[in-house]
N, C-alpha and C. Protein backbone atom coordinates (compact mmCIF):
# COMPACT_ATOMS: atom_id res chain seq x y z
N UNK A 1 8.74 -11.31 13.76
CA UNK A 1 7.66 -10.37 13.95
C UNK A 1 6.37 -11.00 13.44
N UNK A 2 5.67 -10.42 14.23
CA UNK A 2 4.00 -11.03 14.31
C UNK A 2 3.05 -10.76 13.48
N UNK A 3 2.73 -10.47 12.19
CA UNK A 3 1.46 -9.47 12.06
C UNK A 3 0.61 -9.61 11.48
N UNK A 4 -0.66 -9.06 12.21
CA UNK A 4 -1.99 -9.32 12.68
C UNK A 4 -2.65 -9.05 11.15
N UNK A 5 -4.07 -9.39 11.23
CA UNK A 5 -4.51 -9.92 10.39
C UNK A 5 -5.58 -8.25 10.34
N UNK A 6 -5.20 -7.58 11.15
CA UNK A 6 -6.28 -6.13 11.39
C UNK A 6 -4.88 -5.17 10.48
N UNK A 7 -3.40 -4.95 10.75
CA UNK A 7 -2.99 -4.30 10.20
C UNK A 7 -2.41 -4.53 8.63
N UNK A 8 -2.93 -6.29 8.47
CA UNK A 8 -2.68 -6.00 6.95
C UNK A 8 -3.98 -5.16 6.55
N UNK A 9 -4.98 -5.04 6.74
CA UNK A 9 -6.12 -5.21 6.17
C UNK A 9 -5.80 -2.98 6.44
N UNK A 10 -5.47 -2.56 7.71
CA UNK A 10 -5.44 -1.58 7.42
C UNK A 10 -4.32 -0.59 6.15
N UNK A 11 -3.45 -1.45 6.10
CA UNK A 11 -2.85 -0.99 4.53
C UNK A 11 -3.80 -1.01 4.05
N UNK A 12 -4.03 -2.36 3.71
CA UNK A 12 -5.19 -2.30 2.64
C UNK A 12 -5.93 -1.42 2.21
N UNK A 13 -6.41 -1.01 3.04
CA UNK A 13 -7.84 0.35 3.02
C UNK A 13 -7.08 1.37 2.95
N UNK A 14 -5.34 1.60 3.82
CA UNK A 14 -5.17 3.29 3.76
C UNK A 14 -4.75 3.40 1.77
N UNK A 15 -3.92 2.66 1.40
CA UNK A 15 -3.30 2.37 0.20
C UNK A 15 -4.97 2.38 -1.05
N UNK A 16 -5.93 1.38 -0.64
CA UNK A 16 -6.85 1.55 -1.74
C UNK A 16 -7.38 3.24 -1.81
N UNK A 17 -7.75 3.65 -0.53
CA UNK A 17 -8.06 5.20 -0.10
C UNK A 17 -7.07 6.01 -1.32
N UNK A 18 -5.84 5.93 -1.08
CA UNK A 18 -5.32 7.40 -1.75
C UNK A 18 -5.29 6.82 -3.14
N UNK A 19 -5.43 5.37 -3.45
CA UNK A 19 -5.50 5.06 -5.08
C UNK A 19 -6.54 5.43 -5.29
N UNK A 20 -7.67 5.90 -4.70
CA UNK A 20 -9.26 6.47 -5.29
C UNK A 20 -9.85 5.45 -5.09
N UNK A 21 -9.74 4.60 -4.90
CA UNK A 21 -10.63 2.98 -5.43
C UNK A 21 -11.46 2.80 -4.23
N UNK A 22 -12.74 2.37 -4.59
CA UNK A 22 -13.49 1.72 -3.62
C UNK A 22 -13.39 0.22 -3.66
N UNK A 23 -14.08 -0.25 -2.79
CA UNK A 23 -13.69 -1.93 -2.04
C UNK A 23 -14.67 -2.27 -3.54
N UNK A 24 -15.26 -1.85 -3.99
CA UNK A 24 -15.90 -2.99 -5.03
C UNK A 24 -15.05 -3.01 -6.57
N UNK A 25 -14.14 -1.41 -6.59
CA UNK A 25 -13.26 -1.78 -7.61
C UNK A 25 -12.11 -2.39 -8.16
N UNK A 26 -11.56 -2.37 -6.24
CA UNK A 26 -10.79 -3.20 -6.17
C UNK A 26 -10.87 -4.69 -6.05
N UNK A 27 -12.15 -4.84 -5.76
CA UNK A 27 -12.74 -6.70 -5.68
C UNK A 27 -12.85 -6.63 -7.47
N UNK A 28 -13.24 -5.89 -8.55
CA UNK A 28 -13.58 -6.01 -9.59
C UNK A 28 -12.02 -6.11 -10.16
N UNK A 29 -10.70 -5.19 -10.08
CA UNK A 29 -9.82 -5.30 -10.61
C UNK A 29 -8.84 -6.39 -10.20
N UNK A 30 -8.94 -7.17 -8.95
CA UNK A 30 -8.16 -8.05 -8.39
C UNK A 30 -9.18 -9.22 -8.50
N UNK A 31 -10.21 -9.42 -9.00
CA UNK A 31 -10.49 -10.55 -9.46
C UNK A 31 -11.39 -11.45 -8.15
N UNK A 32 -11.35 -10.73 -7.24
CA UNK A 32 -11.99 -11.34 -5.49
C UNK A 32 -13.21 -10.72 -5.49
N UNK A 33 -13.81 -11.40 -4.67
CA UNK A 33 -15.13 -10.19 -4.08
C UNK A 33 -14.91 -9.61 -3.16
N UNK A 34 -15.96 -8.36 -3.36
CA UNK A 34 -16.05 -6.98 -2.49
C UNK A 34 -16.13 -7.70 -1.02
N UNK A 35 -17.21 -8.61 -0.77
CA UNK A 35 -17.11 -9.12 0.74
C UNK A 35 -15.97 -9.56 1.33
N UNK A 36 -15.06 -10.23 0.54
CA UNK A 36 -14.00 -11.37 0.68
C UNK A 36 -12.55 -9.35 1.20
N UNK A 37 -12.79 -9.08 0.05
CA UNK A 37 -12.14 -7.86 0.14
C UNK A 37 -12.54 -6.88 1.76
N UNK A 38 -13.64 -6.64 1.94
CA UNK A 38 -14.01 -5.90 2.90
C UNK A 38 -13.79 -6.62 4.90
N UNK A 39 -14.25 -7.92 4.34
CA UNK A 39 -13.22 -8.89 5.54
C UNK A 39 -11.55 -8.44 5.58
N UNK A 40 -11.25 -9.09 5.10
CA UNK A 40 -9.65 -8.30 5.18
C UNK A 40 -9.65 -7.28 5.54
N UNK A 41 -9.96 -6.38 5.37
CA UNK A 41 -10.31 -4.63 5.35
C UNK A 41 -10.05 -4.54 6.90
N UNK A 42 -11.11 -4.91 7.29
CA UNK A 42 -11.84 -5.28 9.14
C UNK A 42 -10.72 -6.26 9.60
N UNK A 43 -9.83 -6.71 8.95
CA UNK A 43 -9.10 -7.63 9.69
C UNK A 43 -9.53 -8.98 10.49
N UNK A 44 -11.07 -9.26 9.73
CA UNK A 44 -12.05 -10.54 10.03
C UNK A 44 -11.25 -12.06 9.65
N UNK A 45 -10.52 -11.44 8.67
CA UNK A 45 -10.00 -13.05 7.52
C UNK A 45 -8.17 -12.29 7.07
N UNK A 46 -7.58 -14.04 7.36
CA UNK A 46 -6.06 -13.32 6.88
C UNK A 46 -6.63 -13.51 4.73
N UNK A 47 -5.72 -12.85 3.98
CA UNK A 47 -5.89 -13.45 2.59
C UNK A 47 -4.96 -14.11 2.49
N UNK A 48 -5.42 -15.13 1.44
CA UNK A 48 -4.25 -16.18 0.85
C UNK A 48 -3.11 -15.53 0.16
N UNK A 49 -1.93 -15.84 0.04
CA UNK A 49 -0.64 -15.30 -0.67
C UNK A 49 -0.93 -14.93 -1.67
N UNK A 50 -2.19 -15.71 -2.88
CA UNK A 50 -2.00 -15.18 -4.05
C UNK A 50 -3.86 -14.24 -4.03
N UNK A 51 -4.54 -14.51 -2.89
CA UNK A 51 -5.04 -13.42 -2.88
C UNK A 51 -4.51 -11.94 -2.88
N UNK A 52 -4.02 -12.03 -1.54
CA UNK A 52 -2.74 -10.84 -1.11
C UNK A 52 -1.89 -9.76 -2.40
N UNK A 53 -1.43 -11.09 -3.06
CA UNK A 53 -0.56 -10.55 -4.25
C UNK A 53 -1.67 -9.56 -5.50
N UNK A 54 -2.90 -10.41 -5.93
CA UNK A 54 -3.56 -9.83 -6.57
C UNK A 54 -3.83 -8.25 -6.39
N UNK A 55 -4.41 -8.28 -4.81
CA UNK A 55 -4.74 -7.15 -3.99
C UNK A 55 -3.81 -6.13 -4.65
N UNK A 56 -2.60 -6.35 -4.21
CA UNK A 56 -1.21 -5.77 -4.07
C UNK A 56 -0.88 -4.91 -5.37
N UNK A 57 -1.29 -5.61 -6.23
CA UNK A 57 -0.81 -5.57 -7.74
C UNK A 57 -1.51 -4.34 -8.34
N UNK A 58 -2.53 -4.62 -7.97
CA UNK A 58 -4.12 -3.31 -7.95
C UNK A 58 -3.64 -1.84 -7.68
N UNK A 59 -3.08 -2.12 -6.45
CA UNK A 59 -2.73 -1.70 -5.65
C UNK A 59 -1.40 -0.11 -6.01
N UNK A 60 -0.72 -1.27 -7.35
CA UNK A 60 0.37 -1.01 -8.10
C UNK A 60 1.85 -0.64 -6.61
N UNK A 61 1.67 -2.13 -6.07
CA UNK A 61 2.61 -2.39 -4.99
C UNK A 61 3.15 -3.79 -5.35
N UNK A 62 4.37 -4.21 -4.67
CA UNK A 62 4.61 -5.66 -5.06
C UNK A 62 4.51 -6.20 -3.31
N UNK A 63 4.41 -7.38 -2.90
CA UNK A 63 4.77 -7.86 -1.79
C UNK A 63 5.54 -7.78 -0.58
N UNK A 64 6.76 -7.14 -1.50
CA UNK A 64 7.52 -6.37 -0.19
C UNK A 64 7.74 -5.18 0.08
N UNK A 65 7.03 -4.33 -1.15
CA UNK A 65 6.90 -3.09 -0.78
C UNK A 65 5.43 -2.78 0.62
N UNK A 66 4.35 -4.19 -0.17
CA UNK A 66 3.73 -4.30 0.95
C UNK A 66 3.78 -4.45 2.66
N UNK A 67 4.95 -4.93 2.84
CA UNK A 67 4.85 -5.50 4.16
C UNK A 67 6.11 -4.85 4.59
N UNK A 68 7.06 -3.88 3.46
CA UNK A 68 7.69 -2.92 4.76
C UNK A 68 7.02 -2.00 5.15
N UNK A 69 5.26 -1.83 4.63
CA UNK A 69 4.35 -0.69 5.16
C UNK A 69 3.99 -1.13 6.53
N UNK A 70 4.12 -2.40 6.92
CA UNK A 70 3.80 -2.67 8.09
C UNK A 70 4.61 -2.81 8.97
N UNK A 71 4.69 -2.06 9.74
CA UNK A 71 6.03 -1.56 11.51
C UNK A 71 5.88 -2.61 12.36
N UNK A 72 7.04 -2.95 12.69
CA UNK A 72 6.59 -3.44 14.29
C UNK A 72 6.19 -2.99 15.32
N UNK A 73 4.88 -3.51 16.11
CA UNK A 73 4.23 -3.48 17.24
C UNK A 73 3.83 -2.06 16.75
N UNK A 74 3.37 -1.98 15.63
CA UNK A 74 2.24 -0.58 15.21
C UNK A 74 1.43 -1.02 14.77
N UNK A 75 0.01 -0.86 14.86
CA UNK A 75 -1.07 -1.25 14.16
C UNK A 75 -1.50 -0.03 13.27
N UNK A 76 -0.46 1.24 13.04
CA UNK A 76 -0.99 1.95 12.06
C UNK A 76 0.38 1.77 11.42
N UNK A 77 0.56 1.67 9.90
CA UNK A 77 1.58 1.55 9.10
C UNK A 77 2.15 2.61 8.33
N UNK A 78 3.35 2.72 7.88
CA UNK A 78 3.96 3.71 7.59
C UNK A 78 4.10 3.74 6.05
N UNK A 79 3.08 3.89 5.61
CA UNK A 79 2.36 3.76 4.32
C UNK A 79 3.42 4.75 3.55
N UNK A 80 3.41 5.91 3.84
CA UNK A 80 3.87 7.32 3.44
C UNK A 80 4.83 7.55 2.55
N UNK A 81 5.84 6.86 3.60
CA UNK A 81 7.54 6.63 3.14
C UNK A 81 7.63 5.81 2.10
N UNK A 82 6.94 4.68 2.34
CA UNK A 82 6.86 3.62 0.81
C UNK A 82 6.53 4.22 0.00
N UNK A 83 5.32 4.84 -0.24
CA UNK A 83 4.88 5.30 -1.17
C UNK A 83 5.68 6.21 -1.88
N UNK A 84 6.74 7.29 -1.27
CA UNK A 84 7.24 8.01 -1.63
C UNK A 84 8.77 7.58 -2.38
N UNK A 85 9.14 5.87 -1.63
CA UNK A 85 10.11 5.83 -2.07
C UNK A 85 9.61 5.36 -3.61
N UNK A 86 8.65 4.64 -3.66
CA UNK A 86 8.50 3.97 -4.99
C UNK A 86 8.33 5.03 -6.11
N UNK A 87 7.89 6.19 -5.83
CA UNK A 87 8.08 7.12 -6.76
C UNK A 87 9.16 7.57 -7.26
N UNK A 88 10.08 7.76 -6.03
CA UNK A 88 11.52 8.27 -6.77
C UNK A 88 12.21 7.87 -7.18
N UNK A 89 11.91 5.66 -7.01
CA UNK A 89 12.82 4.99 -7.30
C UNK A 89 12.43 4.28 -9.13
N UNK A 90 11.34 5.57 -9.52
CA UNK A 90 10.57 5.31 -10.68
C UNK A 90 11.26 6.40 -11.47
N UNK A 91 11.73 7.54 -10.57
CA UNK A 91 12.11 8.19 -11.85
C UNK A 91 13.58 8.37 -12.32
N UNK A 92 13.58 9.61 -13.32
CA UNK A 92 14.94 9.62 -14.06
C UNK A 92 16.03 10.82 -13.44
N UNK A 93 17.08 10.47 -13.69
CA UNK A 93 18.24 10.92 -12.83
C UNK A 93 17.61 13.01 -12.82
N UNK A 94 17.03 13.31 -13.71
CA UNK A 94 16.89 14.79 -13.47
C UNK A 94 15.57 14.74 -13.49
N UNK A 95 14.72 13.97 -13.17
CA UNK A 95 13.94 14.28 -12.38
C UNK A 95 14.31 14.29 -10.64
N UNK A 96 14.87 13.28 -10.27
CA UNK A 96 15.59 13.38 -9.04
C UNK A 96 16.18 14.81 -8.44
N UNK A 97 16.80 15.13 -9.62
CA UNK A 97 17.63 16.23 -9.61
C UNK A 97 16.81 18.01 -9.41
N UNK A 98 15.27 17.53 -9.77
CA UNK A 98 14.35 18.51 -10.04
C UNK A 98 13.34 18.71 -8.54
N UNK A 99 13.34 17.25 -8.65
CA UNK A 99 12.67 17.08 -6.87
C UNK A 99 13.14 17.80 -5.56
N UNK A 100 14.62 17.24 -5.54
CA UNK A 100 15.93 17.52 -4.79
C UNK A 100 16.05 19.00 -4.71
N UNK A 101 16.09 20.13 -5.46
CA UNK A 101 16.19 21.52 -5.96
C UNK A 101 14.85 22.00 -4.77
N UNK A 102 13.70 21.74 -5.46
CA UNK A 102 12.60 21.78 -4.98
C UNK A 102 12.18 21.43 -3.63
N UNK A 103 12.69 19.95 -3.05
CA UNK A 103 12.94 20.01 -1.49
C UNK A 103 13.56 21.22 -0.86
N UNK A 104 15.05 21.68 -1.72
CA UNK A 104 15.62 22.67 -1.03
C UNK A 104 15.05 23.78 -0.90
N UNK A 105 14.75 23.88 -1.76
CA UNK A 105 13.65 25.53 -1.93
C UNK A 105 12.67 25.37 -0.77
N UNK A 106 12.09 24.38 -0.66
CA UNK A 106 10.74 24.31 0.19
C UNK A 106 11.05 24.05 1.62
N UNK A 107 11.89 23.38 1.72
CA UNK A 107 12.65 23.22 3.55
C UNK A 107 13.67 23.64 3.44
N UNK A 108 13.46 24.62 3.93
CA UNK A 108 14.94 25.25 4.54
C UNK A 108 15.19 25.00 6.10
């Protein structure tokens, strides 16, 4: 699989979006500049691996949580599900257990 240098960059932006962060805090906390950052963004420039990783880290993602956000032959990524798994795979057996209860209650 192929992928383009527009849908890393749109993680990028959907993932910095719900962390709150703007492109200059994340150029400030990953150590890059805002321009260098905002290319990627636009999908102008691929980033280097250990650019990427920095990004990522910011991000509070690792590398492959990064790039199972990106689908094949989708240029919009499935941000959602990652995100959701990394949460649950953060917490403790009754919190699971508290979530789970709470799904049931809420979808029936």
């Amino acid at each position: 699989m192929e992928i383009s240098k527009k849908s890393v960059g749109n993680v990028i932006r959907t993932v910095r979006k719900r962390r709150g962060h703007t492109i200059e805090e994340l150029a400030y906390l990953s150590g890059l500049h805002s321009t260098h950052i905002g290319k990627i963004e636009r999908g102008e420039i691929s980033p280097s691996v250990d650019s990427l990783d920095k990004i990522v880290t910011v991000l509070n993602l690792n590398l492959v949580q990064f790039f199972q956000m990106i689908t094949a032959n989708k240029e919009t990524p499935d941000i959602t599900n990652v995100m959701i798994e990394k949460k649950i795979s953060s917490m403790t057996s009754q919190e699971k257990d508290k979530l789970l209860h709470f799904l049931e209650l809420y979808h029936t």
